[in-house]
Protein backbone atom coordinates (compact mmCIF):
# COMPACT_ATOMS: atom_id res chain seq x y z
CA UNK A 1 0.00 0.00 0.00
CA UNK A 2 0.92 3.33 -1.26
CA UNK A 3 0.88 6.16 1.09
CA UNK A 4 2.26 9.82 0.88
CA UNK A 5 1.99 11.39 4.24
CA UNK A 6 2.66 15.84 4.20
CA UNK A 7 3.47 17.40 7.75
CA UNK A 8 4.94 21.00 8.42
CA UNK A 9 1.64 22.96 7.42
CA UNK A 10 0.20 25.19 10.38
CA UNK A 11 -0.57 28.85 10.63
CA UNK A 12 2.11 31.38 10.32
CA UNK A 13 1.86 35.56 9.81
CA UNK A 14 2.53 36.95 6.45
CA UNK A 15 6.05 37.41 6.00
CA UNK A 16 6.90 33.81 7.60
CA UNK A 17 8.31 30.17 6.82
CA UNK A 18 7.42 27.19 7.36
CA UNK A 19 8.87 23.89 5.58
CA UNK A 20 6.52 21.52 3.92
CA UNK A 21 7.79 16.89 4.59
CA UNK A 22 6.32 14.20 2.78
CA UNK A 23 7.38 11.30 3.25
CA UNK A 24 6.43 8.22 0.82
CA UNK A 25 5.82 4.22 2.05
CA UNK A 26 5.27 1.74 -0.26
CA UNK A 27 7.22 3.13 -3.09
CA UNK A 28 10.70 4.52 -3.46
CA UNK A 29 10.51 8.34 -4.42
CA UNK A 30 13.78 7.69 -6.75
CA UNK A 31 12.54 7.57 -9.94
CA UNK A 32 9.26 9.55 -9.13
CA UNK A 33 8.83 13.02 -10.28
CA UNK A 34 7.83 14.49 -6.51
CA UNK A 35 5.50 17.62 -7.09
CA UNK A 36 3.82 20.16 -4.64
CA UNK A 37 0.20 21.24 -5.32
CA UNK A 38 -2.36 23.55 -3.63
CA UNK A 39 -5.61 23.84 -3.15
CA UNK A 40 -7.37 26.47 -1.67
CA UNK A 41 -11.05 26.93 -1.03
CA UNK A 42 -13.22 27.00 -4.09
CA UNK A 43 -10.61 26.88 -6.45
CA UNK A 44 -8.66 24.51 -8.53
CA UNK A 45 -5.72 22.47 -7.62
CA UNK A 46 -2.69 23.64 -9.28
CA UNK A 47 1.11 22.76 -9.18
CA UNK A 48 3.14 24.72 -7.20
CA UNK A 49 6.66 22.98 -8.00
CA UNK A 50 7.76 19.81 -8.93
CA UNK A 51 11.67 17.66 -8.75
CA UNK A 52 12.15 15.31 -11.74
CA UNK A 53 14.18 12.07 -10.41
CA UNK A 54 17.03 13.92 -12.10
CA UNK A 55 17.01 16.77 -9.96
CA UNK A 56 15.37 19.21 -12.37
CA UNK A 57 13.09 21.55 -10.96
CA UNK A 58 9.69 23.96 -11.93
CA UNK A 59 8.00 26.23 -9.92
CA UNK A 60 4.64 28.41 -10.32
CA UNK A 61 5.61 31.74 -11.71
CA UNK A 62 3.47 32.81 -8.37
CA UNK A 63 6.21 31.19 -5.73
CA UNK A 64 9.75 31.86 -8.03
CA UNK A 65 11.76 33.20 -5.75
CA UNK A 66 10.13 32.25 -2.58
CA UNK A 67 9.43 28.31 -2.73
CA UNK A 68 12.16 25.46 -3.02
CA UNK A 69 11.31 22.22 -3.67
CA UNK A 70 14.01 19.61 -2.67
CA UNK A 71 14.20 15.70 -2.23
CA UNK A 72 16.18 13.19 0.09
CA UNK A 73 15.76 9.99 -1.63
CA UNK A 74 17.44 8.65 1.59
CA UNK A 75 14.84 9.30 3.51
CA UNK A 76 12.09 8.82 0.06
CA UNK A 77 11.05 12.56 1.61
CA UNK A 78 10.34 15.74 -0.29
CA UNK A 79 10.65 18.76 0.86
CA UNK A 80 8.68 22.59 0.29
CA UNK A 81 10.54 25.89 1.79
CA UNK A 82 8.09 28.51 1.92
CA UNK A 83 9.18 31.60 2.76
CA UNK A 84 7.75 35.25 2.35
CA UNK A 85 4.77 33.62 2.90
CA UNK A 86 1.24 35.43 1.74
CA UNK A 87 -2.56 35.29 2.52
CA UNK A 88 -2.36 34.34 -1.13
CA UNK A 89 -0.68 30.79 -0.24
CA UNK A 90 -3.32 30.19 2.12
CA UNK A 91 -4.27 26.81 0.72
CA UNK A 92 -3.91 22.92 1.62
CA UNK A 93 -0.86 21.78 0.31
CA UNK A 94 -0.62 18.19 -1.19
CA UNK A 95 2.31 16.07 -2.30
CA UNK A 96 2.13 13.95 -6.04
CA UNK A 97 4.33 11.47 -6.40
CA UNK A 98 4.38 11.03 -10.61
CA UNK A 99 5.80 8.22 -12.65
CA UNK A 100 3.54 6.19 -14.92
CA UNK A 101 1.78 5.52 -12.07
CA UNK A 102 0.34 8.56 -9.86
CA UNK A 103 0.27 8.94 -6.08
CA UNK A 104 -1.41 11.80 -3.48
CA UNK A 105 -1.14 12.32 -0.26
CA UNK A 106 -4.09 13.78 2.12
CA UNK A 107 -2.78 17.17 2.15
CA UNK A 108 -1.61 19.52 5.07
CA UNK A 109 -3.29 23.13 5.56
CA UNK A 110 -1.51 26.29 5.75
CA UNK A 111 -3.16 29.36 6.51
CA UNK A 112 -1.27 33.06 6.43
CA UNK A 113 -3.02 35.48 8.52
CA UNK A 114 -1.96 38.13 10.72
């Protein structure tokens, strides 16, 4: 059984961090493009970055410059730096693991409010 499990969301004042972990069972993250999406309420889910297996990374034109996405295949965790956060990201934040095969995990909330 497949399971992607996100920790590190919370609620934080605009201007702050936090650091997005999800860490996979079941499979082994190595040859898995790893993506970050977000949700928030009434609106789509769209991709906020993704890490190919190679390394290679994208990010939302909206986060460049604030977000980095990073992966430990040690630990088959991915990582999601937020920083400058705004009410903007204010979303639940799910991790995609990607291959021919397609994995989500149950999402974490983050909410930026002052």
């Amino acid at each position: 059984q497949v399971q992607l499990v996100e920790s590190g969301g919370g609620l934080v004042q605009p201007g702050g961090s936090l650091r997005l972990s999800c860490t996979a069972s079941g499979i082994w993250i190595d040859t898995y493009t790893m993506g970050w999406y977000r949700q928030a309420p009434g609106k789509e889910r769209n991709l906020v970055a993704d890490i190919r297996d190679t390394g290679a990374t994208r990010y939302a034109d909206s986060v460049k410059g604030r977000f980095t996405i990073s992966r430990n295949n040690a630990r088959n965790t991915v990582y999601l730096q937020i920083n400058s956060l705004e009410p903007e990201d204010t979303a639940v934040y799910y991790c995609n693991a990607l291959r021919t095969d397609s994995y989500w995990g149950q999402g974490t909330q983050v909410t930026v409010s002052s």
